[in-house]
N, C-alpha and C. Protein backbone atom coordinates (compact mmCIF):
# COMPACT_ATOMS: atom_id res chain seq x y z
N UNK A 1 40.21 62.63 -2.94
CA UNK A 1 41.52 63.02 -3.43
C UNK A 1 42.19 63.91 -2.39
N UNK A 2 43.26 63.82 -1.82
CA UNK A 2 44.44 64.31 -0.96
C UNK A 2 45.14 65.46 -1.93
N UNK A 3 45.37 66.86 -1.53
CA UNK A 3 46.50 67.77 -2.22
C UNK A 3 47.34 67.86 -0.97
N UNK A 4 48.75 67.38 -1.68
CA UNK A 4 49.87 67.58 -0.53
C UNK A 4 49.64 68.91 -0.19
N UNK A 5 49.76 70.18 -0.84
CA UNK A 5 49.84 71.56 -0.56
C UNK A 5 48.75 72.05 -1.29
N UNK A 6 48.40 73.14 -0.35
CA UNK A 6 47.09 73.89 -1.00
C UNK A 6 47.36 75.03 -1.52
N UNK A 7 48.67 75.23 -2.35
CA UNK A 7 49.34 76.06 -2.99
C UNK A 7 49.56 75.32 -4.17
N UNK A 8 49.19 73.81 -4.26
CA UNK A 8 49.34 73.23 -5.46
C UNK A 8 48.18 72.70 -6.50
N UNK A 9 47.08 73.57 -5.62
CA UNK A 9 45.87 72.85 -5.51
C UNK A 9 45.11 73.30 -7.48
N UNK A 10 44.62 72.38 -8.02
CA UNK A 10 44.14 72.74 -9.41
C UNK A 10 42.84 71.97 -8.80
N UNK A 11 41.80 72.50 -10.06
CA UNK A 11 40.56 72.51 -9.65
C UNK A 11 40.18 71.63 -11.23
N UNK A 12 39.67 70.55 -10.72
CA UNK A 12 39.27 69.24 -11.42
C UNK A 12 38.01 69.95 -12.66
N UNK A 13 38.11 69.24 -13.68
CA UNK A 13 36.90 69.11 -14.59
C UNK A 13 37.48 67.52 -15.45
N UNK A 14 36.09 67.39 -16.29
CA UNK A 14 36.28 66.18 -17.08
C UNK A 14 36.44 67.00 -18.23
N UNK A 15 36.88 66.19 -19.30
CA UNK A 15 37.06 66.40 -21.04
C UNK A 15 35.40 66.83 -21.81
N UNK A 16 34.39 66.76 -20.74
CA UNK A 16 33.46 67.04 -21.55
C UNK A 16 32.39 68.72 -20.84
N UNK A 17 33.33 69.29 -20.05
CA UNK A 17 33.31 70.25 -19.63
C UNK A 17 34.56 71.11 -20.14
N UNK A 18 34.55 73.02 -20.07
CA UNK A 18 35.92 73.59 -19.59
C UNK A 18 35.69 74.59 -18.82
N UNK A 19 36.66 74.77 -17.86
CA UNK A 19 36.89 75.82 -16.88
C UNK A 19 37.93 76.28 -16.79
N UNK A 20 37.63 77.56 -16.57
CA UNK A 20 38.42 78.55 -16.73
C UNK A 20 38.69 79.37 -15.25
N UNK A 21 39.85 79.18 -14.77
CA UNK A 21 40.41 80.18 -13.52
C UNK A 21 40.22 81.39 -13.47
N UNK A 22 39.85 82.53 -12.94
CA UNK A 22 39.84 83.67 -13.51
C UNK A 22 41.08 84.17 -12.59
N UNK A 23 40.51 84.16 -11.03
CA UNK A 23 40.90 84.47 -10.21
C UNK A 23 41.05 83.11 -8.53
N UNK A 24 41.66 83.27 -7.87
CA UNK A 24 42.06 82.53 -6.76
C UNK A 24 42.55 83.74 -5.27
N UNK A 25 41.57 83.21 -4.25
CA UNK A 25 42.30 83.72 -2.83
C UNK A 25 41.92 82.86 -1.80
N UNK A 26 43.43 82.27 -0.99
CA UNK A 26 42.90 81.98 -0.40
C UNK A 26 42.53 82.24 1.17
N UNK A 27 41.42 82.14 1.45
CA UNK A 27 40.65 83.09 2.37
C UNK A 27 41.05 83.16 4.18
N UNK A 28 41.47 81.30 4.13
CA UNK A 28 41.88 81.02 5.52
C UNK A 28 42.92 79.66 5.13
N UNK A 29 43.78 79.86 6.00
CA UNK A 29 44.52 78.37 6.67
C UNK A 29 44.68 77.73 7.73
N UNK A 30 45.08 76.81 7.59
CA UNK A 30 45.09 75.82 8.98
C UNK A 30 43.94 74.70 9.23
N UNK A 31 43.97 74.30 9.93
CA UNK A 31 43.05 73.04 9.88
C UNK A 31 41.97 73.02 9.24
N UNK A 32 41.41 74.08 9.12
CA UNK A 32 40.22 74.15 8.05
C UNK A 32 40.34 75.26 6.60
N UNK A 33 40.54 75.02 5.61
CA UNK A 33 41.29 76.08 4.57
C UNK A 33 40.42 76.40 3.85
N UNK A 34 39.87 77.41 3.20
CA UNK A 34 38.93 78.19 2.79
C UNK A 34 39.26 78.94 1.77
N UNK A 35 39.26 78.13 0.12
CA UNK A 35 39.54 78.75 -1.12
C UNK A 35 38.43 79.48 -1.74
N UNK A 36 38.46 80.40 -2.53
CA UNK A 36 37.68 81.55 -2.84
C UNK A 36 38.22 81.27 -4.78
N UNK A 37 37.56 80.60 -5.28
CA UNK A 37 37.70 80.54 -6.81
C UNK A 37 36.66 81.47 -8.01
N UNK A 38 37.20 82.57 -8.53
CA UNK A 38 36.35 83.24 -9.59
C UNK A 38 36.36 82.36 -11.08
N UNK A 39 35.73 81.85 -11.40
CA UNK A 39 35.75 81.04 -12.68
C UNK A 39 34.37 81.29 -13.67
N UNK A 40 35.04 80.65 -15.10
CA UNK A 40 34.37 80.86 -16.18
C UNK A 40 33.78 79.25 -16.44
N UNK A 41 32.93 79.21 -16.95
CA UNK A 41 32.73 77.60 -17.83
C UNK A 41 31.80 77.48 -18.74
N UNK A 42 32.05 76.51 -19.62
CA UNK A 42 31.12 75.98 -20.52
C UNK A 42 31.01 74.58 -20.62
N UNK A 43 29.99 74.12 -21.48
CA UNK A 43 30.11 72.83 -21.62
C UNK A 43 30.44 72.21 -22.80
N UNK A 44 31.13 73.01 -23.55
CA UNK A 44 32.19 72.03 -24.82
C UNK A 44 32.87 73.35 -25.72
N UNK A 45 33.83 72.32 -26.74
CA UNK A 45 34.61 73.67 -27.14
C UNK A 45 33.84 74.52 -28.18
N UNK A 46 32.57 74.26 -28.17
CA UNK A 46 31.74 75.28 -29.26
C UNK A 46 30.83 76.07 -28.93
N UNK A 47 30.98 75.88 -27.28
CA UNK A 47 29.83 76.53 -26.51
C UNK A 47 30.50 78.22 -26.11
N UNK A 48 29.82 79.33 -26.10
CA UNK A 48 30.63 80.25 -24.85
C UNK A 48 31.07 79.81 -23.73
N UNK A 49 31.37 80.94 -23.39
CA UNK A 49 32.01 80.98 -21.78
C UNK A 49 31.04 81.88 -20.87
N UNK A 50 30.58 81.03 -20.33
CA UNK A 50 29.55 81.73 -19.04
C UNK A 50 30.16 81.78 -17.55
N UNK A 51 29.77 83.02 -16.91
CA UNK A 51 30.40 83.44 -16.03
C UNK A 51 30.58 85.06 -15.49
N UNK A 52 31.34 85.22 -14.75
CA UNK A 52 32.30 84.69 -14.22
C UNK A 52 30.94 83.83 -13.10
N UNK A 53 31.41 83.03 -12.13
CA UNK A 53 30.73 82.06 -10.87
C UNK A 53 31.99 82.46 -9.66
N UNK A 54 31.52 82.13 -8.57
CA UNK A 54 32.04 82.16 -7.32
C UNK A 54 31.75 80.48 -6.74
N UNK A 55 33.21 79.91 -6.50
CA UNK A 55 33.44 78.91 -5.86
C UNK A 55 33.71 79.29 -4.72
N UNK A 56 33.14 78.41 -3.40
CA UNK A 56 33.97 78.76 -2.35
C UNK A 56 34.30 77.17 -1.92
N UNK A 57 35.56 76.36 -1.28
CA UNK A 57 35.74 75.32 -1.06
C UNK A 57 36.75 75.45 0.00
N UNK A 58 35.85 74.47 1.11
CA UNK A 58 36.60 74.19 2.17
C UNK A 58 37.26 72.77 2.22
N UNK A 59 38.52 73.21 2.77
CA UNK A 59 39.63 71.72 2.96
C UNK A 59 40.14 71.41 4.05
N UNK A 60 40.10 70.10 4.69
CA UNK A 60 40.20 69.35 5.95
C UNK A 60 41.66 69.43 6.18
N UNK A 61 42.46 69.60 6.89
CA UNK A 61 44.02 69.35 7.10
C UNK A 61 44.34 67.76 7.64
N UNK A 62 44.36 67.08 6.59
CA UNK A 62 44.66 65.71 7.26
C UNK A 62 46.22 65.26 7.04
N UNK A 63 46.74 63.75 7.76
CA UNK A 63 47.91 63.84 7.75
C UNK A 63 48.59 63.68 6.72
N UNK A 64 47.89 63.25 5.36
CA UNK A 64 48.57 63.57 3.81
C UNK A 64 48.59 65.15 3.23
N UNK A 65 48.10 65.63 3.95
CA UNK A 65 47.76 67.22 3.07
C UNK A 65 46.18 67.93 3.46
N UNK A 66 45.87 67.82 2.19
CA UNK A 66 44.20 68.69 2.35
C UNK A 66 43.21 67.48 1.43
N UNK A 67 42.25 67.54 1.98
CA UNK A 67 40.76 67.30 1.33
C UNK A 67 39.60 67.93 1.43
N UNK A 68 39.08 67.91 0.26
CA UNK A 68 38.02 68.46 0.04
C UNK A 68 36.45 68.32 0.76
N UNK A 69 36.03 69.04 1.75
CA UNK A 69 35.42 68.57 2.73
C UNK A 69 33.58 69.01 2.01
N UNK A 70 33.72 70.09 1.84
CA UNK A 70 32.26 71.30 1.23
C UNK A 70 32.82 71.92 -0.02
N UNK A 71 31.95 72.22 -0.44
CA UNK A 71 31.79 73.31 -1.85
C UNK A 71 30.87 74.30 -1.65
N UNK A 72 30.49 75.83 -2.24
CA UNK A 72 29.36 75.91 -2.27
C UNK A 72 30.10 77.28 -3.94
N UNK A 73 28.95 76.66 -4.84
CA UNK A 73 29.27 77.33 -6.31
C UNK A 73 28.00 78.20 -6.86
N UNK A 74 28.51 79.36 -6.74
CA UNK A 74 26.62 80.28 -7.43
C UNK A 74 26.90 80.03 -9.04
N UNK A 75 25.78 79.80 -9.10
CA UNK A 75 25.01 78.96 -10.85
C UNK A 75 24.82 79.91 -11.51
N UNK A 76 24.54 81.27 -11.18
CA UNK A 76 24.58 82.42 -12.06
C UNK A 76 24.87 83.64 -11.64
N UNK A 77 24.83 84.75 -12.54
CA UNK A 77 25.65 86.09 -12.21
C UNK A 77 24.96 86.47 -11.20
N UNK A 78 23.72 86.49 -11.67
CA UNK A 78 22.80 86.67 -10.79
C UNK A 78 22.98 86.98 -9.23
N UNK A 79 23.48 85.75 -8.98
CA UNK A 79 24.21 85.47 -7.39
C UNK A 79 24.78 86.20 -7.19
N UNK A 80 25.93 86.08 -8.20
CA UNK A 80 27.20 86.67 -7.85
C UNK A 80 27.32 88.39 -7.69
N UNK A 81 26.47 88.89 -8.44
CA UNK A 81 25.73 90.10 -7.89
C UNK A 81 25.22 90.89 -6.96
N UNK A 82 24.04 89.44 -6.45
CA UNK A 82 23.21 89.63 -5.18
C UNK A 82 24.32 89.62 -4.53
N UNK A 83 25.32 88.61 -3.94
CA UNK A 83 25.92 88.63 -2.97
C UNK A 83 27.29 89.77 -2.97
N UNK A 84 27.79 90.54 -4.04
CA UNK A 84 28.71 91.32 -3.99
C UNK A 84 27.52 92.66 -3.45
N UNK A 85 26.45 93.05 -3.88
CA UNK A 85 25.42 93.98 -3.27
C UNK A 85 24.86 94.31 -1.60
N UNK A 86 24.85 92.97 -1.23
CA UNK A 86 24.61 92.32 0.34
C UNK A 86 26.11 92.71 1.15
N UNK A 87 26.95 92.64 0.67
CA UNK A 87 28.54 92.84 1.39
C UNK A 87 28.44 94.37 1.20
N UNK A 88 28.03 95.15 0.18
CA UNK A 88 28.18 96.41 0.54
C UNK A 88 27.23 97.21 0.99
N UNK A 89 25.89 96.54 1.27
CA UNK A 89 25.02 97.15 2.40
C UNK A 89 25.26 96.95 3.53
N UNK A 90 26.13 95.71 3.83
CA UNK A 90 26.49 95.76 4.89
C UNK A 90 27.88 96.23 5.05
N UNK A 91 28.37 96.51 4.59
CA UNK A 91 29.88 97.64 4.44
C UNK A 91 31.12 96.61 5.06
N UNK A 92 31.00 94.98 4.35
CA UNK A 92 31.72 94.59 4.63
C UNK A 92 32.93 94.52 3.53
């Protein structure tokens, strides 16, 4: 799938999933674009909402727009923890 603009960009699920946006930045542009997605999800409308997760997704600049080249999504808080902990030992 091609997004003309990566300012227009929505983030796909099916009807038997839901996700939830929390937050969006995006990190880099230009030939290689680098979105930063905070999101919630579950897997139906009777389930909670687990979360928040860290998306990160990189997009190709081709001559229609952007595509989706990599993903990389932490599966639990867990992660999302470890790695906010690791950035501030290293005082980034």
């Amino acid at each position: 799938m091609i997004i003309p603009d990566i300012d227009d960009l929505v983030l796909e699920h099916d009807d038997d999933t839901a996700l939830e946006e929390v937050g969006r930045r995006v990190l880099s542009r230009g030939p290689w674009t680098t979105v930063a997605f905070l999101v919630n999800t579950r897997n139906g409308p009777e389930t909670p909402w687990e979360g928040p997760f860290l998306w990160l997704h990189r997009y190709q600049k081709v001559a229609q727009g952007y595509k989706l080249v990599s993903r990389f999504h932490t599966t639990d808080k867990g992660q999302l923890d470890a790695l906010s902990e690791a950035m501030r030992e290293w005082e980034l």
